[in-house]
PDB file of N, CA and C in Angstrom:
ATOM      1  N   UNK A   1      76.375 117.238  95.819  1.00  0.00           N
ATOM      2  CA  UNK A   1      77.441 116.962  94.881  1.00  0.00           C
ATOM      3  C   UNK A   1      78.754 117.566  95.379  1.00  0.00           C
ATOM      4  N   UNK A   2      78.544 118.568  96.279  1.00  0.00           N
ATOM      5  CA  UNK A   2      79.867 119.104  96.683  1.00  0.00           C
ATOM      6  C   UNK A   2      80.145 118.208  97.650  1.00  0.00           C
ATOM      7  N   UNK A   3      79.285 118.149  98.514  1.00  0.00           N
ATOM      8  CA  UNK A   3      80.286 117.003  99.730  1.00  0.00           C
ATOM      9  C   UNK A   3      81.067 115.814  99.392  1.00  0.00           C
ATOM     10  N   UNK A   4      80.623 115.474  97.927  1.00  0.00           N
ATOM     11  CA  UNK A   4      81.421 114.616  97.549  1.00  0.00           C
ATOM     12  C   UNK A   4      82.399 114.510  97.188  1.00  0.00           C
ATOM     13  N   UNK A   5      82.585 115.481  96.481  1.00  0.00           N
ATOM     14  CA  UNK A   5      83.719 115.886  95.852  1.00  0.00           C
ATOM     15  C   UNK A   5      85.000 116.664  97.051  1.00  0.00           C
ATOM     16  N   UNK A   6      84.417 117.115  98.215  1.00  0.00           N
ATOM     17  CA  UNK A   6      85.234 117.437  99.690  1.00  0.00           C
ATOM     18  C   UNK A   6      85.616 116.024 100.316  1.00  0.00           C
ATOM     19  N   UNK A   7      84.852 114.993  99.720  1.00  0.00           N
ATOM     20  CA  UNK A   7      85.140 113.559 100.337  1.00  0.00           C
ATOM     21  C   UNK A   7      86.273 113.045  99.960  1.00  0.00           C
ATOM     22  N   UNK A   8      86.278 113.246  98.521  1.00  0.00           N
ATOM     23  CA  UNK A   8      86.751 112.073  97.121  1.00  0.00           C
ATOM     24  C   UNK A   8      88.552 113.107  97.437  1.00  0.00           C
ATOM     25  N   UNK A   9      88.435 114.535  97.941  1.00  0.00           N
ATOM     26  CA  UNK A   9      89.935 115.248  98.229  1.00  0.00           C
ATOM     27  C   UNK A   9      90.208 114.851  99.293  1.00  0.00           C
ATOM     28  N   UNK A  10      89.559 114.343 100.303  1.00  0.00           N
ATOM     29  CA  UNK A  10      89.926 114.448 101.835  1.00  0.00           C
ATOM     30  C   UNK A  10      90.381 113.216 101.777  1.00  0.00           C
ATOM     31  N   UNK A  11      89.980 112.171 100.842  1.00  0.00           N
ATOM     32  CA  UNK A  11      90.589 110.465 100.630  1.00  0.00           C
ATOM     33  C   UNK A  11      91.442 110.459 100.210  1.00  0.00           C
ATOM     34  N   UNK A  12      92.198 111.448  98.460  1.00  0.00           N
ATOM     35  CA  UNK A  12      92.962 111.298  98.221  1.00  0.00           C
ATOM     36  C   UNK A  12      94.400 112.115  98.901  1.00  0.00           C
ATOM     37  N   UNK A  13      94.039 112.905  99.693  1.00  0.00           N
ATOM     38  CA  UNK A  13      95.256 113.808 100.470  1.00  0.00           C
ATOM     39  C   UNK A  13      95.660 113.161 101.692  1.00  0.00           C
ATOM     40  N   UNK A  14      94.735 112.185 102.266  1.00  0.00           N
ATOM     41  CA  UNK A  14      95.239 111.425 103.084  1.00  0.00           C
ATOM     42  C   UNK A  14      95.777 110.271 102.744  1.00  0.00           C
ATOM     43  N   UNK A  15      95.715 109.393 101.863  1.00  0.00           N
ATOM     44  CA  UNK A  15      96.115 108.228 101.099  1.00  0.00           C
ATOM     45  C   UNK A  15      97.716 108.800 100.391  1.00  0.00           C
ATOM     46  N   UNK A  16      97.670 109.967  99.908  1.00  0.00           N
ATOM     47  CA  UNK A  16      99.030 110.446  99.509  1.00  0.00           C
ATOM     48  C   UNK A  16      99.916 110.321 100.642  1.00  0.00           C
ATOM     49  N   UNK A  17      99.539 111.072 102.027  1.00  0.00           N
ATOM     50  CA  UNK A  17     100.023 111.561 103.474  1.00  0.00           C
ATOM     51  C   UNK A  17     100.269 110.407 103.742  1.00  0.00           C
ATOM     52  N   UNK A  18      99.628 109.202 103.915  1.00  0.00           N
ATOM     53  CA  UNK A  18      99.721 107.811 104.580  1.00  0.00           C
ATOM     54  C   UNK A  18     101.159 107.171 104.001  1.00  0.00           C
ATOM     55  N   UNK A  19     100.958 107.267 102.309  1.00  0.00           N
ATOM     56  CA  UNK A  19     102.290 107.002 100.772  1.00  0.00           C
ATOM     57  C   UNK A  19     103.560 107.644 101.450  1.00  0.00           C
ATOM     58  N   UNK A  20     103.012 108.419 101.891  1.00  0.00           N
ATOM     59  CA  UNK A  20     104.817 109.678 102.129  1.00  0.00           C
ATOM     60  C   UNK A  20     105.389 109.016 103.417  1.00  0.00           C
ATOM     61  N   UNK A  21     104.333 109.328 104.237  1.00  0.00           N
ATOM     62  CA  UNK A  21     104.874 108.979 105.463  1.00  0.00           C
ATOM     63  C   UNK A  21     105.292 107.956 105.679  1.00  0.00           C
ATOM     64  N   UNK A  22     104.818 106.382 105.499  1.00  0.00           N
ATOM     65  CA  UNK A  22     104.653 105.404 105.204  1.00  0.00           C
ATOM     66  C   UNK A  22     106.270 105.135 104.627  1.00  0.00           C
ATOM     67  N   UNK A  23     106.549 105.773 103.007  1.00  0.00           N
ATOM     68  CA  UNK A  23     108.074 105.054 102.920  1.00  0.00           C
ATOM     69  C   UNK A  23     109.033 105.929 103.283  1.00  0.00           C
ATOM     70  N   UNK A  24     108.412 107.153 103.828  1.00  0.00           N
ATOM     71  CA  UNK A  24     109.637 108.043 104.769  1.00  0.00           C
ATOM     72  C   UNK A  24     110.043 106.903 105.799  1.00  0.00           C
ATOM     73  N   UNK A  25     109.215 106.594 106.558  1.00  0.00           N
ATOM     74  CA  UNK A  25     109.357 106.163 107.800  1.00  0.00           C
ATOM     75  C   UNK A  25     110.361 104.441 107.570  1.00  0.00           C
ATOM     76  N   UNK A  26     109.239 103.841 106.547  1.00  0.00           N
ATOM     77  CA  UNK A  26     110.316 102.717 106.110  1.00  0.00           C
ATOM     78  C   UNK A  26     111.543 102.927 105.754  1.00  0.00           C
ATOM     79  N   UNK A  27     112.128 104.139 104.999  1.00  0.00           N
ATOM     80  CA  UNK A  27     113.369 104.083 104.535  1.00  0.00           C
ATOM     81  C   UNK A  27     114.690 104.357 105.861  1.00  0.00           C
ATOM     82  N   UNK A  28     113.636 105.328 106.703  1.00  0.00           N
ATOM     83  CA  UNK A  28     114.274 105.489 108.081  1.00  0.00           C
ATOM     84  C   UNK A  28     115.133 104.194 108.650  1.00  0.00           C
ATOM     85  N   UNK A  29     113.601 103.056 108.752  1.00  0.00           N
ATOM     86  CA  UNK A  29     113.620 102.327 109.609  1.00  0.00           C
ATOM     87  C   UNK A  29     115.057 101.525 108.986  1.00  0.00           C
ATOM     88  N   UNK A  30     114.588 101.351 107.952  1.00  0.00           N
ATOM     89  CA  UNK A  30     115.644 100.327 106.661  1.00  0.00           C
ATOM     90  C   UNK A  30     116.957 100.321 106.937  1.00  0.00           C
ATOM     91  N   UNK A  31     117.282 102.002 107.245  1.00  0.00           N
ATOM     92  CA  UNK A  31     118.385 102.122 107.268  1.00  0.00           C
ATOM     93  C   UNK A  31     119.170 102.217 108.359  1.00  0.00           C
ATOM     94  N   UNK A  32     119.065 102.244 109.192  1.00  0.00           N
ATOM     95  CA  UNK A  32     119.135 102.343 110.911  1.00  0.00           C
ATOM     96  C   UNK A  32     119.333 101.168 111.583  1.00  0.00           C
ATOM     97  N   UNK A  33     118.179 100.268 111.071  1.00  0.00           N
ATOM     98  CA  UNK A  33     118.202  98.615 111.398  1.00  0.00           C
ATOM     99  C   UNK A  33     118.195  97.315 110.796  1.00  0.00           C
ATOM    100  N   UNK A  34     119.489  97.184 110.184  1.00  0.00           N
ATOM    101  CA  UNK A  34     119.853  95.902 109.342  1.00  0.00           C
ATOM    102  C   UNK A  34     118.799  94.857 109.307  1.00  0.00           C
ATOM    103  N   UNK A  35     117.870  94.624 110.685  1.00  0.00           N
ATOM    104  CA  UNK A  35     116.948  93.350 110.529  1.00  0.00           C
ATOM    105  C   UNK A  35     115.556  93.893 109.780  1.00  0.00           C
ATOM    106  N   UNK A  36     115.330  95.540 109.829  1.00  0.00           N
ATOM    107  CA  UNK A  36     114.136  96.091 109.264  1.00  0.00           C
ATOM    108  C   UNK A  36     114.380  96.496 107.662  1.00  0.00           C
ATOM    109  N   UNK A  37     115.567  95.868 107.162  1.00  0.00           N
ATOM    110  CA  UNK A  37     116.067  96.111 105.736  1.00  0.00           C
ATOM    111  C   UNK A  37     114.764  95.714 104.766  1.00  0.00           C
ATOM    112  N   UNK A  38     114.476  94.855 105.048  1.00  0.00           N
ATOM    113  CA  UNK A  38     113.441  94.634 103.772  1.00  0.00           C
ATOM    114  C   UNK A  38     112.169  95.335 103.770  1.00  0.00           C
ATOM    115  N   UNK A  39     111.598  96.250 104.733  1.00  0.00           N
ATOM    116  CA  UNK A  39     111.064  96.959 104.467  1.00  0.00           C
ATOM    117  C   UNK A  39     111.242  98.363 104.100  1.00  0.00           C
ATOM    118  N   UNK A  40     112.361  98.606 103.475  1.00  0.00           N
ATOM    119  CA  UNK A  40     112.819  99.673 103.279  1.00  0.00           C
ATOM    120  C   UNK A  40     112.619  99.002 101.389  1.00  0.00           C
ATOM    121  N   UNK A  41     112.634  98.097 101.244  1.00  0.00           N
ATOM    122  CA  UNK A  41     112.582  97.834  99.756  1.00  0.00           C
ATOM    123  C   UNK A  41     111.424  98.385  99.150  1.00  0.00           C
ATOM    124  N   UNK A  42     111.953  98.920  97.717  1.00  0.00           N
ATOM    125  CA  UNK A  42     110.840  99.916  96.807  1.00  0.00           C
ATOM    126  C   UNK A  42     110.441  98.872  95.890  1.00  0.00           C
ATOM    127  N   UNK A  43     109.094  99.154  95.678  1.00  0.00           N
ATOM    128  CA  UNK A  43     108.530  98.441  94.023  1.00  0.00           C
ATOM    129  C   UNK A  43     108.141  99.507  93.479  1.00  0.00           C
ATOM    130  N   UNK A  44     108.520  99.605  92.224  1.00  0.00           N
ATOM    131  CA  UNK A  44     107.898 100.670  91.434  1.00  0.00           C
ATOM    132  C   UNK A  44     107.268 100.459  90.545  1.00  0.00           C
ATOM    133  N   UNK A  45     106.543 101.507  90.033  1.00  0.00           N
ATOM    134  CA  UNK A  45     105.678 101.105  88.796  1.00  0.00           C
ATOM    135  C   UNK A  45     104.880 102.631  87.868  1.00  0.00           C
ATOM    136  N   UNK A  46     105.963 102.456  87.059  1.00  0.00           N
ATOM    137  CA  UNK A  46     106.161 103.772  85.835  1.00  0.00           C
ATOM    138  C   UNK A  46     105.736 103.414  84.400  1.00  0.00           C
ATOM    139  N   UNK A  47     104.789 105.017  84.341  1.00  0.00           N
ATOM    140  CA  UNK A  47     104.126 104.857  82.816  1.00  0.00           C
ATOM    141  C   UNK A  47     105.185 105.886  82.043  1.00  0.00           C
ATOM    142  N   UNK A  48     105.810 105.251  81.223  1.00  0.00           N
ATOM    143  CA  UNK A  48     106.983 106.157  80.737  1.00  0.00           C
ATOM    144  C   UNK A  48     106.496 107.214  80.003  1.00  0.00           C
ATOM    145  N   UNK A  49     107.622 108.604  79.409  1.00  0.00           N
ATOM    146  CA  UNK A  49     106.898 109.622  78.976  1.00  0.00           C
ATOM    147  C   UNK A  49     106.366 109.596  77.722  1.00  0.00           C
ATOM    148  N   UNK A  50     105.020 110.092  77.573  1.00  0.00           N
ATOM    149  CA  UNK A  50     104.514 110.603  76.502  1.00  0.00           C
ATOM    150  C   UNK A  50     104.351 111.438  76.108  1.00  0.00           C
ATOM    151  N   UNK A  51     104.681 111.936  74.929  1.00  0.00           N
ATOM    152  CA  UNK A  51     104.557 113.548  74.334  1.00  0.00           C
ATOM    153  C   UNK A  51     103.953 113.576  73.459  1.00  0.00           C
ATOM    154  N   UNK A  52     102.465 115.163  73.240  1.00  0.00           N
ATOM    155  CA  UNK A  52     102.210 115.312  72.335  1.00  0.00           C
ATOM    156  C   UNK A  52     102.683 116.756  71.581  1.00  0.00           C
ATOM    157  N   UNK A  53     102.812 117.136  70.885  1.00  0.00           N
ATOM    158  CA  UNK A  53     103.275 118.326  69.749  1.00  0.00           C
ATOM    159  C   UNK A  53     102.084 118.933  69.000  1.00  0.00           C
ATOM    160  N   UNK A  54     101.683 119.655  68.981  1.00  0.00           N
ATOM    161  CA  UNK A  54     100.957 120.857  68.701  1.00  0.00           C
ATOM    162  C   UNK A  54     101.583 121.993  67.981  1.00  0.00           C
ATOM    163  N   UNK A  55     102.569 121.676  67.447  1.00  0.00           N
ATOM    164  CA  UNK A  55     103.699 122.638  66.685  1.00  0.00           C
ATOM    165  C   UNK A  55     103.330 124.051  67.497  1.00  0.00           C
ATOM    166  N   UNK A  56     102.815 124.044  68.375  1.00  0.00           N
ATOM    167  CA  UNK A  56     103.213 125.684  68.796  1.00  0.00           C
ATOM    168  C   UNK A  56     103.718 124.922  69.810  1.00  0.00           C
ATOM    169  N   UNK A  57     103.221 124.221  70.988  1.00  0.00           N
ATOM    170  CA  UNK A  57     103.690 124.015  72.450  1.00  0.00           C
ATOM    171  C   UNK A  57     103.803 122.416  72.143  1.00  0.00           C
ATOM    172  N   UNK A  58     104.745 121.830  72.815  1.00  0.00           N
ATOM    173  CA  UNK A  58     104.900 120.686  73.669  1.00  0.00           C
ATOM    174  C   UNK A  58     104.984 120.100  74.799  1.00  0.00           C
ATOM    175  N   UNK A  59     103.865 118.789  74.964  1.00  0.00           N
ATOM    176  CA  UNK A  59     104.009 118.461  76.117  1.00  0.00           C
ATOM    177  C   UNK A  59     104.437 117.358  76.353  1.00  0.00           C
ATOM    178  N   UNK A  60     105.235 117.111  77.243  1.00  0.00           N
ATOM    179  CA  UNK A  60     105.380 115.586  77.927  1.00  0.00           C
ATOM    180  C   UNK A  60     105.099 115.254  79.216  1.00  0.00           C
ATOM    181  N   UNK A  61     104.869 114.317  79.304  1.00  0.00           N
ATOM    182  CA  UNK A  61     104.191 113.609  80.719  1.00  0.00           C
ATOM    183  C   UNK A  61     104.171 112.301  80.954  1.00  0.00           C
ATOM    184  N   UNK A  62     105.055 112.115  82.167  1.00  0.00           N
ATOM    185  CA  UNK A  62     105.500 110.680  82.741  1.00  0.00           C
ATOM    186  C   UNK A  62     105.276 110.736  84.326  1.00  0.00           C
ATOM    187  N   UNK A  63     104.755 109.067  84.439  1.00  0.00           N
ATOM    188  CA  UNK A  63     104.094 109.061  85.775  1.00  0.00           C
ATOM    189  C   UNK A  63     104.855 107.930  86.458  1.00  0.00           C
ATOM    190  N   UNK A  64     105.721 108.292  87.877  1.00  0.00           N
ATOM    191  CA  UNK A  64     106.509 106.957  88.658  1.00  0.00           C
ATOM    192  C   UNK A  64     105.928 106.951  89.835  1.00  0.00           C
ATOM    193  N   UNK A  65     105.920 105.662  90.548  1.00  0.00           N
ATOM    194  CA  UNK A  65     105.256 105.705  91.925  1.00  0.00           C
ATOM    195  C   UNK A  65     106.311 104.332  92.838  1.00  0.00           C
ATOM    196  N   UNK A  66     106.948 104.928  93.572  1.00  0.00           N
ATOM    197  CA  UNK A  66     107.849 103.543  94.314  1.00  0.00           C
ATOM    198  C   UNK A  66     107.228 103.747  95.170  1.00  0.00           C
ATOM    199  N   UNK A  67     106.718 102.502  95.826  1.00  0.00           N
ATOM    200  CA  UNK A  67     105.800 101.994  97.050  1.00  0.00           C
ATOM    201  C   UNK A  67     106.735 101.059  97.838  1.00  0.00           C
ATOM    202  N   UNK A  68     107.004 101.267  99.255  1.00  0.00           N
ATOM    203  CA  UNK A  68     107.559 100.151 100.200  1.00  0.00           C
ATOM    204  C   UNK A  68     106.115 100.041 100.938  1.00  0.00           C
ATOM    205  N   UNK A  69     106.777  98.412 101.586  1.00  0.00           N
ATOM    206  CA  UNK A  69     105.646  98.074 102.724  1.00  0.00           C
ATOM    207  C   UNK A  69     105.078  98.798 103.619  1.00  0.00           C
ATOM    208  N   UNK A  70     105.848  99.707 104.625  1.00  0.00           N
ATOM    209  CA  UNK A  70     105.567 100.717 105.426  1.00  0.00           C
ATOM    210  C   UNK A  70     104.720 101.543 104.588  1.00  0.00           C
ATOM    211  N   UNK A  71     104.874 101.978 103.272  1.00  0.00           N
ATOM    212  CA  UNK A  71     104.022 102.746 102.744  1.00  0.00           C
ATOM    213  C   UNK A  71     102.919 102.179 102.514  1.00  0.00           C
ATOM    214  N   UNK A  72     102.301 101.043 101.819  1.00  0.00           N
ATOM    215  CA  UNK A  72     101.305 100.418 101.945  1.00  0.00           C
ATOM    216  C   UNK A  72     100.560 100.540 103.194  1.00  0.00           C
ATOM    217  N   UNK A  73     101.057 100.414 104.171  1.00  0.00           N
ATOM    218  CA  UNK A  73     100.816 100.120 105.943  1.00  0.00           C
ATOM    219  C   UNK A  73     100.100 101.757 106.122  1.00  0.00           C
ATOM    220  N   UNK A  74     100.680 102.926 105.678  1.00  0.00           N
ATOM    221  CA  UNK A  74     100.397 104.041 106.063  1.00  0.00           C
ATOM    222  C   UNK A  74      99.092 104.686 105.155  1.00  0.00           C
ATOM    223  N   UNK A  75      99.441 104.174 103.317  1.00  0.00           N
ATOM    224  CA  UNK A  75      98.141 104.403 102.713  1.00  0.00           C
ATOM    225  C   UNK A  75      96.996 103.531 103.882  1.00  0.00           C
ATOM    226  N   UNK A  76      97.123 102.220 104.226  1.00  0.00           N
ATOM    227  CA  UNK A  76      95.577 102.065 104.710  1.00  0.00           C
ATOM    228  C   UNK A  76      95.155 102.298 106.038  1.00  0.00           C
ATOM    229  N   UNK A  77      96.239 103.146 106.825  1.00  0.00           N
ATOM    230  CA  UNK A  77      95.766 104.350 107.991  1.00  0.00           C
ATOM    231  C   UNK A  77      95.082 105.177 107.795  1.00  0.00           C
ATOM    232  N   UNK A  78      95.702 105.886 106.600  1.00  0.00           N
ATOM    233  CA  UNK A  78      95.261 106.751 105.866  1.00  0.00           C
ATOM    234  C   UNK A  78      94.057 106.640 105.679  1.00  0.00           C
ATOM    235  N   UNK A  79      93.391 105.280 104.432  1.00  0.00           N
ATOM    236  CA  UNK A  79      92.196 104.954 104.503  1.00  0.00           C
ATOM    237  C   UNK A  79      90.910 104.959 105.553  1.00  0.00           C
ATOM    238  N   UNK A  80      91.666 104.503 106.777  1.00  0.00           N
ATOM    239  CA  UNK A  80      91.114 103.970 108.138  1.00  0.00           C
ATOM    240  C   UNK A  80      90.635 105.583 108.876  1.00  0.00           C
ATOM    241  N   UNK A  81      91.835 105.713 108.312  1.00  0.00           N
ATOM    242  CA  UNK A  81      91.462 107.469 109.273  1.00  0.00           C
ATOM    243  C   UNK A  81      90.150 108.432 108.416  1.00  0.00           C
ATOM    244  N   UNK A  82      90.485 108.394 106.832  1.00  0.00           N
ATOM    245  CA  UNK A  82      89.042 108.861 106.265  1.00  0.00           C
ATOM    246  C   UNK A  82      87.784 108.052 106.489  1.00  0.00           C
ATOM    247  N   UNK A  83      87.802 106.926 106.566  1.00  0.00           N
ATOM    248  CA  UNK A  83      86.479 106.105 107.099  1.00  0.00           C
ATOM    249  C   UNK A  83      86.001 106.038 108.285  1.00  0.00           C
ATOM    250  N   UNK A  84      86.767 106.860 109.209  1.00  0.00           N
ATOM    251  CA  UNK A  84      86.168 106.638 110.555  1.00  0.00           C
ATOM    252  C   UNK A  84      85.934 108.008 111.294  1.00  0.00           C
ATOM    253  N   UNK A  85      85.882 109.215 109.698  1.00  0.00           N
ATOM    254  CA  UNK A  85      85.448 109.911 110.484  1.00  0.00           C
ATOM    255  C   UNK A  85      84.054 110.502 110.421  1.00  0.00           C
TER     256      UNK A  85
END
């Protein structure tokens, strides 16, 4: 049960790493080279905030994620790289 759970972190820290790098690298590219512009384009997709109240503490919590192509490209390195090892 533990190796799994060392699996299920080692997938999601690389799939993040692949996300980062991925629209780092696109926004680089985007911007540097007028013909690589459209992969510098973001889609996003946000769960706006929700708050609950507990009259002692409050919380809120909102979740955004902008994804470019390059980032897509790098999550499934990412993928590729946890599956092949």
């Amino acid at each position: 049960m533990r190796r799994r759970t060392k699996e299920g972190v080692s997938l999601v820290i690389l799939l993040l790493a692949g996300l980062i790098l991925g629209n780092l690298l696109g926004e680089i590219l985007g911007s540097r080279f007028p013909v690589l512009a459209p992969l510098a384009e973001s889609r996003g997709i946000a769960l706006g905030p929700c708050s609950l109240d507990l009259m002692v503490i409050s919380l809120t919590l909102g979740l955004g994620l902008r994804v470019n192509l390059v980032g897509v490209v790098g999550a499934l390195v990412g993928i590729i790289l946890w599956w092949r090892r």
